[in-house]
PDB file of N, CA and C in Angstrom:
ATOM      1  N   UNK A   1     -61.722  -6.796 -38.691  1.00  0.00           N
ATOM      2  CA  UNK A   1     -60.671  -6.710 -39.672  1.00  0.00           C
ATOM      3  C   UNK A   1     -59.346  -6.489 -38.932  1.00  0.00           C
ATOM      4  N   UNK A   2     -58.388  -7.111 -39.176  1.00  0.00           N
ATOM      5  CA  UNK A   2     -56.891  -7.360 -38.363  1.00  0.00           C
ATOM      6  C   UNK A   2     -56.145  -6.024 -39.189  1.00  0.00           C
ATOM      7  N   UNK A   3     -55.730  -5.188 -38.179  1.00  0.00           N
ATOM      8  CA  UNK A   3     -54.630  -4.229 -38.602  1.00  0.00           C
ATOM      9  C   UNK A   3     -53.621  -4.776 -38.768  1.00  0.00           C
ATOM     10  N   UNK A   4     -53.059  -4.058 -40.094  1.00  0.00           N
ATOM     11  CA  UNK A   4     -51.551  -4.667 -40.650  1.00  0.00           C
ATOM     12  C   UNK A   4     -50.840  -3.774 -40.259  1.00  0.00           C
ATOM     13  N   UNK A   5     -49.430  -4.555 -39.583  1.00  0.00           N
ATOM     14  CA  UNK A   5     -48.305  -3.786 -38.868  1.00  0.00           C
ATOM     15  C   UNK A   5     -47.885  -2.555 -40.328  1.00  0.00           C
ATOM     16  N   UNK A   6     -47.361  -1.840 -39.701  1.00  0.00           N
ATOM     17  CA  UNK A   6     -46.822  -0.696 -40.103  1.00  0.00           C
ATOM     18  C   UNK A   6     -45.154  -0.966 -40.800  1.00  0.00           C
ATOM     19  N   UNK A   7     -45.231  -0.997 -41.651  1.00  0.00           N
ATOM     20  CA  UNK A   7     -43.597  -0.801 -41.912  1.00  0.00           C
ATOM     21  C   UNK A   7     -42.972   0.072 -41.949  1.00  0.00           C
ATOM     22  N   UNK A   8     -42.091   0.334 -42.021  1.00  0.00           N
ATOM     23  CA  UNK A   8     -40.653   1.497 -42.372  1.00  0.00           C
ATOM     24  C   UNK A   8     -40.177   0.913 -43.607  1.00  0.00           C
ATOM     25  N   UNK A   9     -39.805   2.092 -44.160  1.00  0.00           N
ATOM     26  CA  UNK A   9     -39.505   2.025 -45.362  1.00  0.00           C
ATOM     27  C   UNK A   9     -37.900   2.882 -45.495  1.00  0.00           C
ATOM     28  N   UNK A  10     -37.338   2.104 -45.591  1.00  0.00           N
ATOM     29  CA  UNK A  10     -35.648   2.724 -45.495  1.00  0.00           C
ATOM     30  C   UNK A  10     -34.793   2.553 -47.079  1.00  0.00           C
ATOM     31  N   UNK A  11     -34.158   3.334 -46.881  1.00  0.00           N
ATOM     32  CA  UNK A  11     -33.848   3.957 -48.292  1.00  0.00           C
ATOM     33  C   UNK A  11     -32.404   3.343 -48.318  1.00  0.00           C
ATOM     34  N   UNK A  12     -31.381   2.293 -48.250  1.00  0.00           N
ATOM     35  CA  UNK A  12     -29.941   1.965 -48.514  1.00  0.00           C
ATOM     36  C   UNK A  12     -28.896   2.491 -49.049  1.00  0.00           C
ATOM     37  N   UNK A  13     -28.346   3.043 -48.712  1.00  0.00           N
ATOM     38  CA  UNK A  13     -27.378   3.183 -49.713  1.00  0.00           C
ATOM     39  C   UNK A  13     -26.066   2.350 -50.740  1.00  0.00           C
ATOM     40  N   UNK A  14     -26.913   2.102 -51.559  1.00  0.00           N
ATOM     41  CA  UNK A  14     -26.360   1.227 -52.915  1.00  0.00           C
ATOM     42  C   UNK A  14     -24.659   1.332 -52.977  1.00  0.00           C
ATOM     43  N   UNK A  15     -23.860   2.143 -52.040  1.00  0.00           N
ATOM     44  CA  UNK A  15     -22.791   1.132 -51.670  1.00  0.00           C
ATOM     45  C   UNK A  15     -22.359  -0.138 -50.669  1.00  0.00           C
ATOM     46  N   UNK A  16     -23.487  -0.149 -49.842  1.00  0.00           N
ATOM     47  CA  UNK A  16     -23.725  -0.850 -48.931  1.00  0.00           C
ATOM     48  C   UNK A  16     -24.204  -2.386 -49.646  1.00  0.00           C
ATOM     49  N   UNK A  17     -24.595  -2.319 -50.747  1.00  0.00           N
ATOM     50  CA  UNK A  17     -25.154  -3.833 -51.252  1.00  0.00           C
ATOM     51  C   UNK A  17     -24.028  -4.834 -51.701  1.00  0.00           C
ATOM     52  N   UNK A  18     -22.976  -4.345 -51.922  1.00  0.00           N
ATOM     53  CA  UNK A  18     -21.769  -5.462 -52.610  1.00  0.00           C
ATOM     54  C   UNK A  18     -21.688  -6.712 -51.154  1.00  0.00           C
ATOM     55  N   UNK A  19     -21.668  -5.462 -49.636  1.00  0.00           N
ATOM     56  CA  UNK A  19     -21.461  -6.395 -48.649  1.00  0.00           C
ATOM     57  C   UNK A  19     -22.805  -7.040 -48.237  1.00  0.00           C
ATOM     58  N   UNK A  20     -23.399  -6.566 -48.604  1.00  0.00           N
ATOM     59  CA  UNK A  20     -25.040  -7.260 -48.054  1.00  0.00           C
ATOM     60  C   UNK A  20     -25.208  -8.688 -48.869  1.00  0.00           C
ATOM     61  N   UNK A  21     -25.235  -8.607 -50.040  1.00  0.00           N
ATOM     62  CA  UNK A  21     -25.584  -9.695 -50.436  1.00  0.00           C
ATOM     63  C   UNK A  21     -24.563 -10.917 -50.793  1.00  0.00           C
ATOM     64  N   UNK A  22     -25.497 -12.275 -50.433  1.00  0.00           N
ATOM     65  CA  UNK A  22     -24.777 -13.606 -50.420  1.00  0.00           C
ATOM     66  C   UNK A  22     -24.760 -13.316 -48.945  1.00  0.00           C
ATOM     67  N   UNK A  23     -24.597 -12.661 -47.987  1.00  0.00           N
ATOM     68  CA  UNK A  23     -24.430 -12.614 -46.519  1.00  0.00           C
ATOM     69  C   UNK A  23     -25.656 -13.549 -45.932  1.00  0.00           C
ATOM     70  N   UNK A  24     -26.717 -13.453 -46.486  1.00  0.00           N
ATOM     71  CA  UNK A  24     -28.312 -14.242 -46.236  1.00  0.00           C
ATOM     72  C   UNK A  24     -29.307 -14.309 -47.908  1.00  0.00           C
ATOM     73  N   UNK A  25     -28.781 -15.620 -47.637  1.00  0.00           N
ATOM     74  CA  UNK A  25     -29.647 -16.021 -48.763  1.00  0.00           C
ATOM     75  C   UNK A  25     -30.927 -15.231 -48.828  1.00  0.00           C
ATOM     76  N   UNK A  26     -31.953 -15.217 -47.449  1.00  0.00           N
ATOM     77  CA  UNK A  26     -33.513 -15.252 -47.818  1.00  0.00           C
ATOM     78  C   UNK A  26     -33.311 -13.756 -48.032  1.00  0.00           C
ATOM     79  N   UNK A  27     -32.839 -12.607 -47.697  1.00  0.00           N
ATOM     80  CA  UNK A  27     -33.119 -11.337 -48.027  1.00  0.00           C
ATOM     81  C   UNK A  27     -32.271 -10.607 -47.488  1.00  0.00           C
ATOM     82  N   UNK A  28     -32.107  -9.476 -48.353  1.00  0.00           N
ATOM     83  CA  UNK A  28     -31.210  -8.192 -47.256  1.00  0.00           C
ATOM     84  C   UNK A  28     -31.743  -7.655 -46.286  1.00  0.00           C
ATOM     85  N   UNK A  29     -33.270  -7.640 -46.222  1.00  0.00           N
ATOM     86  CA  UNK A  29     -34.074  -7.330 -44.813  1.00  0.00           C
ATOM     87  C   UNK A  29     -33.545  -7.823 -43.595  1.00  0.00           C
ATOM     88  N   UNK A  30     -33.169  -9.544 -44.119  1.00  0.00           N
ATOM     89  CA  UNK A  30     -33.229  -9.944 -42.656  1.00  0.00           C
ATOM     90  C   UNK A  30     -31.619  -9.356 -42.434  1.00  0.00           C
ATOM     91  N   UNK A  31     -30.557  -9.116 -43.234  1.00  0.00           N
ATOM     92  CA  UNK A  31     -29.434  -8.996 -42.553  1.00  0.00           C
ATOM     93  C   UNK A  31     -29.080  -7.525 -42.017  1.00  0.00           C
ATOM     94  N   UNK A  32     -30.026  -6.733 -42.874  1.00  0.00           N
ATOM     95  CA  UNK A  32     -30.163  -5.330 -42.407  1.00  0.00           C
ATOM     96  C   UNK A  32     -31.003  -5.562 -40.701  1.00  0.00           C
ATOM     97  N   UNK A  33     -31.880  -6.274 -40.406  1.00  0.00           N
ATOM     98  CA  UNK A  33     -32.453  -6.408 -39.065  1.00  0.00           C
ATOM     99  C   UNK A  33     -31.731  -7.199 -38.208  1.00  0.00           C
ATOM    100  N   UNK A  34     -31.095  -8.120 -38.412  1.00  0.00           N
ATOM    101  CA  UNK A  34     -29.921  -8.378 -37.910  1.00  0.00           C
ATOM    102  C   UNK A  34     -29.093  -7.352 -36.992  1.00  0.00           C
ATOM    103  N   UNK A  35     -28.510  -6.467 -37.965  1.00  0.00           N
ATOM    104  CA  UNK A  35     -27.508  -5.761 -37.863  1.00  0.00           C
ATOM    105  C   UNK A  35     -28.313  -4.809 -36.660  1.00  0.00           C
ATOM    106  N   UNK A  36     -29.660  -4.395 -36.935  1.00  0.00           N
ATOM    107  CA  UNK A  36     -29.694  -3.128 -35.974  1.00  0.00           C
ATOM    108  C   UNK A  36     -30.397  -3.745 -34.426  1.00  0.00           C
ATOM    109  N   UNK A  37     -30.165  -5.343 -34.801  1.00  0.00           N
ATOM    110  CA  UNK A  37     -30.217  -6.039 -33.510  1.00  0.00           C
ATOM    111  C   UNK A  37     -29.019  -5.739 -32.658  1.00  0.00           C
ATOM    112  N   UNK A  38     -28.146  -6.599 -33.559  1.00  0.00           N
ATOM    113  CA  UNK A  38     -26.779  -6.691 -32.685  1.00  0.00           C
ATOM    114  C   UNK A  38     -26.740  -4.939 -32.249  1.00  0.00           C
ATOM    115  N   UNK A  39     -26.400  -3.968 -33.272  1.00  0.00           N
ATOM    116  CA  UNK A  39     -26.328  -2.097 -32.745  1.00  0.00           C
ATOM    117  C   UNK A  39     -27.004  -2.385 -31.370  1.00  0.00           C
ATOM    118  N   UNK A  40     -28.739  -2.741 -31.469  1.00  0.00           N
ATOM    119  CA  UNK A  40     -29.499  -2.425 -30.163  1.00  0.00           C
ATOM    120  C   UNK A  40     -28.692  -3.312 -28.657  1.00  0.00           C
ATOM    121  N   UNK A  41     -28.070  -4.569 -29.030  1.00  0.00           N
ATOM    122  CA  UNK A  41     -27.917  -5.176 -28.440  1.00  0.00           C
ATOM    123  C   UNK A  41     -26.414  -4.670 -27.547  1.00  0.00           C
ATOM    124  N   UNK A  42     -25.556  -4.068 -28.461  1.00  0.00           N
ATOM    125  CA  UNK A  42     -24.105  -3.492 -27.831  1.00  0.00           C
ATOM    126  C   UNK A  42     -24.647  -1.817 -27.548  1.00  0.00           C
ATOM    127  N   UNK A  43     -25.458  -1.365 -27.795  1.00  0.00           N
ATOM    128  CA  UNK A  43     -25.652   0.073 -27.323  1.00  0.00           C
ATOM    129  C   UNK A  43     -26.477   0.041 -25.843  1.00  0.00           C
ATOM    130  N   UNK A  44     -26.614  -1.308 -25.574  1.00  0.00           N
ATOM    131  CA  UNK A  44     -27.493  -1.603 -24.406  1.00  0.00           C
ATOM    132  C   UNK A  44     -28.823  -1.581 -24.014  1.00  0.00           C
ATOM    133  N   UNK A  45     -29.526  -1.164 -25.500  1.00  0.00           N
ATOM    134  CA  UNK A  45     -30.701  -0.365 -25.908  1.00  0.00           C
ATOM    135  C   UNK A  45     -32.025  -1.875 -25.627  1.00  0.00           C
ATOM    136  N   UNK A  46     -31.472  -2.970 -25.845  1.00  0.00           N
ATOM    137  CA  UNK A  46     -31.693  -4.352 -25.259  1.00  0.00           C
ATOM    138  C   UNK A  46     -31.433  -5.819 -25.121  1.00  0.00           C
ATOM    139  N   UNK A  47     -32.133  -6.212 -24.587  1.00  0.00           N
ATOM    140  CA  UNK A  47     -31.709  -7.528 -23.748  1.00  0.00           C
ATOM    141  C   UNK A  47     -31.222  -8.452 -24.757  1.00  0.00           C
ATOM    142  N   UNK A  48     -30.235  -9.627 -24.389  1.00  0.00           N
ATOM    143  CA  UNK A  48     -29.863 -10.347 -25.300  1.00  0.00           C
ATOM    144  C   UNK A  48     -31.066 -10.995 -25.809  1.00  0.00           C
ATOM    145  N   UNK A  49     -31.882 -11.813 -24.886  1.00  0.00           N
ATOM    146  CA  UNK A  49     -33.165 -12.248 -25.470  1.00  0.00           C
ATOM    147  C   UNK A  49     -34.017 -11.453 -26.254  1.00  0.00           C
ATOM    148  N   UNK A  50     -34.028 -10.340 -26.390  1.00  0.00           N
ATOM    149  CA  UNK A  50     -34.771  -9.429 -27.196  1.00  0.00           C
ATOM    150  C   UNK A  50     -34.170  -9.042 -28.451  1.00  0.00           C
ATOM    151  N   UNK A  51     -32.866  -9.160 -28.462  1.00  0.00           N
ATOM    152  CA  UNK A  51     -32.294  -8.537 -29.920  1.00  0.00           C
ATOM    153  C   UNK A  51     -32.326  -9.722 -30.456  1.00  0.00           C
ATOM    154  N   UNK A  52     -32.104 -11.041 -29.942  1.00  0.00           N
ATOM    155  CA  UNK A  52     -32.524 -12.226 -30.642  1.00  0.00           C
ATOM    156  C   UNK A  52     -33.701 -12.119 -31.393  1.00  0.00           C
ATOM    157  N   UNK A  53     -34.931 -11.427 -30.542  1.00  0.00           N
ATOM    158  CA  UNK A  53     -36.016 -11.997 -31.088  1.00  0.00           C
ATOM    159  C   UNK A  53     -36.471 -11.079 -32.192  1.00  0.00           C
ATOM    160  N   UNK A  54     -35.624  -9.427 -32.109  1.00  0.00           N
ATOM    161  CA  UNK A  54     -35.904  -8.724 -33.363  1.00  0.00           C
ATOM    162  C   UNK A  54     -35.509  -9.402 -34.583  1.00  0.00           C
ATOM    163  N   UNK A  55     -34.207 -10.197 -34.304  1.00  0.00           N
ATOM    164  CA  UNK A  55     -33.738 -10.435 -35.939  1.00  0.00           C
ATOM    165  C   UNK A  55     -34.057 -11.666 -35.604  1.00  0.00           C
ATOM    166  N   UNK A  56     -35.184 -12.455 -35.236  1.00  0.00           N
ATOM    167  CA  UNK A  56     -35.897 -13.509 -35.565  1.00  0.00           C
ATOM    168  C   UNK A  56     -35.399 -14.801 -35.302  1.00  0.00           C
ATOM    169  N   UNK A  57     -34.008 -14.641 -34.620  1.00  0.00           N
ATOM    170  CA  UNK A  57     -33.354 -16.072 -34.467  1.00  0.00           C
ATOM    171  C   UNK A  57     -33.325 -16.421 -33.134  1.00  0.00           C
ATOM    172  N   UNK A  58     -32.591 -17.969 -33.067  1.00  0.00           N
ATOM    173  CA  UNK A  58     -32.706 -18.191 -31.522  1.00  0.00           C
ATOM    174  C   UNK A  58     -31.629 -17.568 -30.907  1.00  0.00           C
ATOM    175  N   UNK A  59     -31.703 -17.065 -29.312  1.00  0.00           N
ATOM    176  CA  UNK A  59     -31.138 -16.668 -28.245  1.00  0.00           C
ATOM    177  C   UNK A  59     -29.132 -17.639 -28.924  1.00  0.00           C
ATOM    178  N   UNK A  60     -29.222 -18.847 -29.034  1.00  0.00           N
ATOM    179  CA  UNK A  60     -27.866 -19.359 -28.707  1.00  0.00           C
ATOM    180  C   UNK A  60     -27.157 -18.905 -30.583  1.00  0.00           C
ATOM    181  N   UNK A  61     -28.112 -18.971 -31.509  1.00  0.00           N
ATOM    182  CA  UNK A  61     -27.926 -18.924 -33.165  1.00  0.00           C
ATOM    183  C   UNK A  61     -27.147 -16.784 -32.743  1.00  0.00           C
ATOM    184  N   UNK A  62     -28.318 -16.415 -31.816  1.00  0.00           N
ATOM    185  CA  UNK A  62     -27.668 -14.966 -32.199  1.00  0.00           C
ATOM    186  C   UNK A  62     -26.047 -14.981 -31.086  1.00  0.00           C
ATOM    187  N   UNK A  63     -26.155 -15.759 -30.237  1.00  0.00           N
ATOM    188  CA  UNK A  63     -24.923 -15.623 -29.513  1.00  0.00           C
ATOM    189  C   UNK A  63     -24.092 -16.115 -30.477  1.00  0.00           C
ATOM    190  N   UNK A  64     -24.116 -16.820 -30.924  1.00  0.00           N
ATOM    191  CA  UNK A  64     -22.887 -17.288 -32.173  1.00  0.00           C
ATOM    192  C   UNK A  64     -22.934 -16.211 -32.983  1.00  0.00           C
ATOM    193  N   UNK A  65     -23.489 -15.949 -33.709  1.00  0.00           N
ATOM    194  CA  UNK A  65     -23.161 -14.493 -34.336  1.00  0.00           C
ATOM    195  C   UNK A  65     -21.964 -13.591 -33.991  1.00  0.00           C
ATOM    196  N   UNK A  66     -22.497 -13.249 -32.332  1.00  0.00           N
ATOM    197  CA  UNK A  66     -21.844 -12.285 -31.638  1.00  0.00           C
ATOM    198  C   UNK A  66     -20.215 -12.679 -31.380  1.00  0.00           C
ATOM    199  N   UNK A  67     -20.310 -13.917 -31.493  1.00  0.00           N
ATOM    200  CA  UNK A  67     -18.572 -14.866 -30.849  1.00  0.00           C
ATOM    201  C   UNK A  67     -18.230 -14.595 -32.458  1.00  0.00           C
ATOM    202  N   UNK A  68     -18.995 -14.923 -33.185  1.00  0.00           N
ATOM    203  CA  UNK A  68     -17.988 -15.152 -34.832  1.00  0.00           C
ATOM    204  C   UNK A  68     -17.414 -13.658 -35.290  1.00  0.00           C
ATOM    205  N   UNK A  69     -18.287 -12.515 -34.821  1.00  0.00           N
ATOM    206  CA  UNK A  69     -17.892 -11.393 -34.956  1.00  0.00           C
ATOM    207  C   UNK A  69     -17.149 -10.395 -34.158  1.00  0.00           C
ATOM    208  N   UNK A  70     -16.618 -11.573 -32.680  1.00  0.00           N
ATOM    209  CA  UNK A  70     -15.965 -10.779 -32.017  1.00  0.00           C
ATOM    210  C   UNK A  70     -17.026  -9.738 -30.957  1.00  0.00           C
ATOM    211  N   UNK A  71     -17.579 -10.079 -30.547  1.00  0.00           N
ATOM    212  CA  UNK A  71     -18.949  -8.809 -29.895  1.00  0.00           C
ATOM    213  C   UNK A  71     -19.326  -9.753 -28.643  1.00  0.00           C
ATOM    214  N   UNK A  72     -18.484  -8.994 -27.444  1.00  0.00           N
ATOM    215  CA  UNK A  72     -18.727  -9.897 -26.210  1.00  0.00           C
ATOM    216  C   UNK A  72     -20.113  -9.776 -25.922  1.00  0.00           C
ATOM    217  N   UNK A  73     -20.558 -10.782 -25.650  1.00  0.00           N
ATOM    218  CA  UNK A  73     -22.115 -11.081 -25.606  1.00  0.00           C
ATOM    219  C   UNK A  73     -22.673 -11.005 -23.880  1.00  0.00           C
ATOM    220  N   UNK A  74     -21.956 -11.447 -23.003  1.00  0.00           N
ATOM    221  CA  UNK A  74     -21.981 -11.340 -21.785  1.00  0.00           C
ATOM    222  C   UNK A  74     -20.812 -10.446 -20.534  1.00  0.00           C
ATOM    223  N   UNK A  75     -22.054  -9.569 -19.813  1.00  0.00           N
ATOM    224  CA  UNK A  75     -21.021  -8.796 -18.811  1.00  0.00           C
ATOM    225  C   UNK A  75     -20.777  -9.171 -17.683  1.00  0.00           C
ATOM    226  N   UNK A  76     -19.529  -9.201 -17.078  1.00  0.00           N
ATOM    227  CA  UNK A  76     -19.062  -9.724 -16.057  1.00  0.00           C
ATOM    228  C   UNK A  76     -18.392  -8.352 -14.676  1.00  0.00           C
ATOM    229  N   UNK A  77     -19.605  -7.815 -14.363  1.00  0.00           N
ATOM    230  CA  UNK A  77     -19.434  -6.519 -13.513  1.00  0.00           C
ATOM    231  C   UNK A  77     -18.792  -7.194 -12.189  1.00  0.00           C
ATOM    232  N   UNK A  78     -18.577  -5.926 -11.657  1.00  0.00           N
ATOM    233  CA  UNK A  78     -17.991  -6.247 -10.042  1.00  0.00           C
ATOM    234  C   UNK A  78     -18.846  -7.015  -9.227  1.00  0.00           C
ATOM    235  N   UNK A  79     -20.413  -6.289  -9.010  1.00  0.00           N
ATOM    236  CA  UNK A  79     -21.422  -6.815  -8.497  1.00  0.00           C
ATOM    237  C   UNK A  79     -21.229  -8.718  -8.841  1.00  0.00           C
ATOM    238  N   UNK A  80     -20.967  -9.108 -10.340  1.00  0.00           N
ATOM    239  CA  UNK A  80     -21.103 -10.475 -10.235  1.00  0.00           C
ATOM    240  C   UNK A  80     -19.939 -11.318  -9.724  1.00  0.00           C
ATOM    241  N   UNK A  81     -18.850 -10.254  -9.743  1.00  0.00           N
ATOM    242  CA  UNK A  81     -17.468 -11.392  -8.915  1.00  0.00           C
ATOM    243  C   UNK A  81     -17.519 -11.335  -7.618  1.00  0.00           C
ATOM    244  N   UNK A  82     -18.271  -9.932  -7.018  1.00  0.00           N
ATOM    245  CA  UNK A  82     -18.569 -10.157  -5.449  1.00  0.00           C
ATOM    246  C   UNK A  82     -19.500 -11.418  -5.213  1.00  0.00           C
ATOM    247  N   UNK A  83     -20.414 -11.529  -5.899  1.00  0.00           N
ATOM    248  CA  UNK A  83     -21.551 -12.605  -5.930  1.00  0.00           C
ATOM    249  C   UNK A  83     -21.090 -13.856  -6.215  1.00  0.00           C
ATOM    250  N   UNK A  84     -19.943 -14.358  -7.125  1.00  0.00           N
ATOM    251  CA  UNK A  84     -19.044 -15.033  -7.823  1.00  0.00           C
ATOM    252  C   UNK A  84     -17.882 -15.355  -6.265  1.00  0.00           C
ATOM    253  N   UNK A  85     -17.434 -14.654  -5.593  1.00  0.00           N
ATOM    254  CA  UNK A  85     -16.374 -14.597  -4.605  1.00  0.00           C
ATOM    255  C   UNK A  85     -17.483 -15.236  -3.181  1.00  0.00           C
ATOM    256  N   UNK A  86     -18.353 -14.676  -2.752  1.00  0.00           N
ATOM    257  CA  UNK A  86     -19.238 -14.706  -1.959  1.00  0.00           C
ATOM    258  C   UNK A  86     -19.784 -16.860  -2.067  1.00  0.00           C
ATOM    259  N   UNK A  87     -20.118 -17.169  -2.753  1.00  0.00           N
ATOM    260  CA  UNK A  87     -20.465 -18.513  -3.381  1.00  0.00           C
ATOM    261  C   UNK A  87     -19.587 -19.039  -3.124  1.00  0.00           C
ATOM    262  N   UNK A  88     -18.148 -18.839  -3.889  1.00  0.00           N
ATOM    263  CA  UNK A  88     -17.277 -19.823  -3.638  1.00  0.00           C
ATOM    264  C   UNK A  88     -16.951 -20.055  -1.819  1.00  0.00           C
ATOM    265  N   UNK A  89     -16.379 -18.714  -1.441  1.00  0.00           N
ATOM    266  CA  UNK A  89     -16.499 -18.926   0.167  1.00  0.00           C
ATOM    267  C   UNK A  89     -17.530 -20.277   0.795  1.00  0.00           C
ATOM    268  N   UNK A  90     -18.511 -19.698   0.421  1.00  0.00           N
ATOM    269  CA  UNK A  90     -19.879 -20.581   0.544  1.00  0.00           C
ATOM    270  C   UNK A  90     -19.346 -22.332   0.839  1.00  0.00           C
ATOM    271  N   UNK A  91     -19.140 -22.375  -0.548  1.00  0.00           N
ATOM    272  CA  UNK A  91     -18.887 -23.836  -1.349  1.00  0.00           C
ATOM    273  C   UNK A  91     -17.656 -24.240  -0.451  1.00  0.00           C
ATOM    274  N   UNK A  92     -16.694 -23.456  -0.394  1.00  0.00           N
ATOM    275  CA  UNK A  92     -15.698 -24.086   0.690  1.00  0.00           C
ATOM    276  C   UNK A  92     -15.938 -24.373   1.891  1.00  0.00           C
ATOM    277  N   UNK A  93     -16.212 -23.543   3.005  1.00  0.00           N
ATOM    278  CA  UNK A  93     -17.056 -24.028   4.004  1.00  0.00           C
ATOM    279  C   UNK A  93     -17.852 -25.400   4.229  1.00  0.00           C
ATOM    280  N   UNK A  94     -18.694 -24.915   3.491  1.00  0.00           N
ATOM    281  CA  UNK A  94     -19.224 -26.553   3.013  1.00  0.00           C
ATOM    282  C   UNK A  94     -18.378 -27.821   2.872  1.00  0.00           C
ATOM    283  N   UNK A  95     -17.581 -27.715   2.082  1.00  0.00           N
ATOM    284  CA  UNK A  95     -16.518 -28.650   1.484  1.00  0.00           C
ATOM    285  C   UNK A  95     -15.830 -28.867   3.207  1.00  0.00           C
ATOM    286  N   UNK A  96     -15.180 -28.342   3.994  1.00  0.00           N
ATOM    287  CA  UNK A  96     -14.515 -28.255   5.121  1.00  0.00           C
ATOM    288  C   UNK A  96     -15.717 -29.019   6.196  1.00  0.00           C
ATOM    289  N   UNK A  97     -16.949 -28.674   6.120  1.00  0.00           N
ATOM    290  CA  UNK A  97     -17.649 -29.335   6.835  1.00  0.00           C
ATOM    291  C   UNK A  97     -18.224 -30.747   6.859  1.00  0.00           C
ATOM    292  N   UNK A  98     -17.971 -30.689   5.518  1.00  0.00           N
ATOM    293  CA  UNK A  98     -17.627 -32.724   4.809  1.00  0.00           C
ATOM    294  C   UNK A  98     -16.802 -33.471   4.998  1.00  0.00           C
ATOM    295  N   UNK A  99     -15.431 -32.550   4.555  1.00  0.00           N
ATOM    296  CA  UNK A  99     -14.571 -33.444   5.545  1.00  0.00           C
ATOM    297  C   UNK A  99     -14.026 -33.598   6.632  1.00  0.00           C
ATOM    298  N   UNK A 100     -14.125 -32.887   7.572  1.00  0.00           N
ATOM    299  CA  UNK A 100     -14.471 -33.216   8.998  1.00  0.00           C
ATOM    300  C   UNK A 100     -15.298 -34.119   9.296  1.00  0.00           C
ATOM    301  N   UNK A 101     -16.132 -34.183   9.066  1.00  0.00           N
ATOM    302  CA  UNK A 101     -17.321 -35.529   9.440  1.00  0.00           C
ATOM    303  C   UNK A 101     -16.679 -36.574   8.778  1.00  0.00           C
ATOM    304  N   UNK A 102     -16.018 -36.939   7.461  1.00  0.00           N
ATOM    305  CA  UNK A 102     -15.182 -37.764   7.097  1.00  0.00           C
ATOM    306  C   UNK A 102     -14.081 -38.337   8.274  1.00  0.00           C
ATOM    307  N   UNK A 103     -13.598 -37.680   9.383  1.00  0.00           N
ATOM    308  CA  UNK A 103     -12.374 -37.750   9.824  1.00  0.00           C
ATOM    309  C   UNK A 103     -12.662 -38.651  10.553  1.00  0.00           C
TER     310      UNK A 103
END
C-alpha cells in the first residue's frame, strides 16, 4: 500500500485573497507555492533549480518570473570576475598567438 504524502494545512489570511486570485487560474495553492519558492529562493535557502521545481515550473518559466518581478536571479561574486578576468587574459594570449603566425 503506497503512503500518501503528508500535507500542511495553512490557514490564509482572508485579506490576502483580493491579491491572490485571477493571479493563477488553476489555484491559490499553486501561487501561494510559488511565492514560498521565490522567499526560499532569495533567502538562499535554495538552488534556482530547486525553487523551480517546488513551485512546479520550468527552471527558464521561473527565471521569468523573477525578471518580471524585479528579483535578480543570478550572482555575480568576486570569485566569478576573478574567474571572468583570468579567461579573458587566457583568450587574449591566444588571440596574439594567432596572429603572429598570421604575420
Amino acid at each position: 500500500m503506497a503512503m500518501e504524502e503528508p500535507k500542511a494545512k495553512v490557514e490564509i489570511n482572508p485579506e490576502f485573497l483580493p491579491f491572490l486570485k485571477g493571479v493563477n487560474d488553476d489555484s491559490i495553492d499553486e501561487d501561494v507555492n510559488l511565492s514560498l519558492a521565490i522567499y526560499l529562493f532569495t533567502a538562499k535557502k535554495v538552488t534556482l533549480a530547486r525553487a523551480a521545481e517546488l513551485a512546479a515550473i520550468s527552471i527558464s518559466d521561473f527565471i521569468q518570473i523573477l525578471i518580471d518581478h524585479n528579483i535578480h536571479w543570478a550572482e555575480y561574486t568576486e570569485a566569478h570576475k576573478m574567474q571572468d578576468d583570468e579567461t579573458i587574459k587566457y583568450i587574449l594570449r591566444e588571440d596574439d598567438k594567432y596572429d603572429e603566425s598570421d604575420k
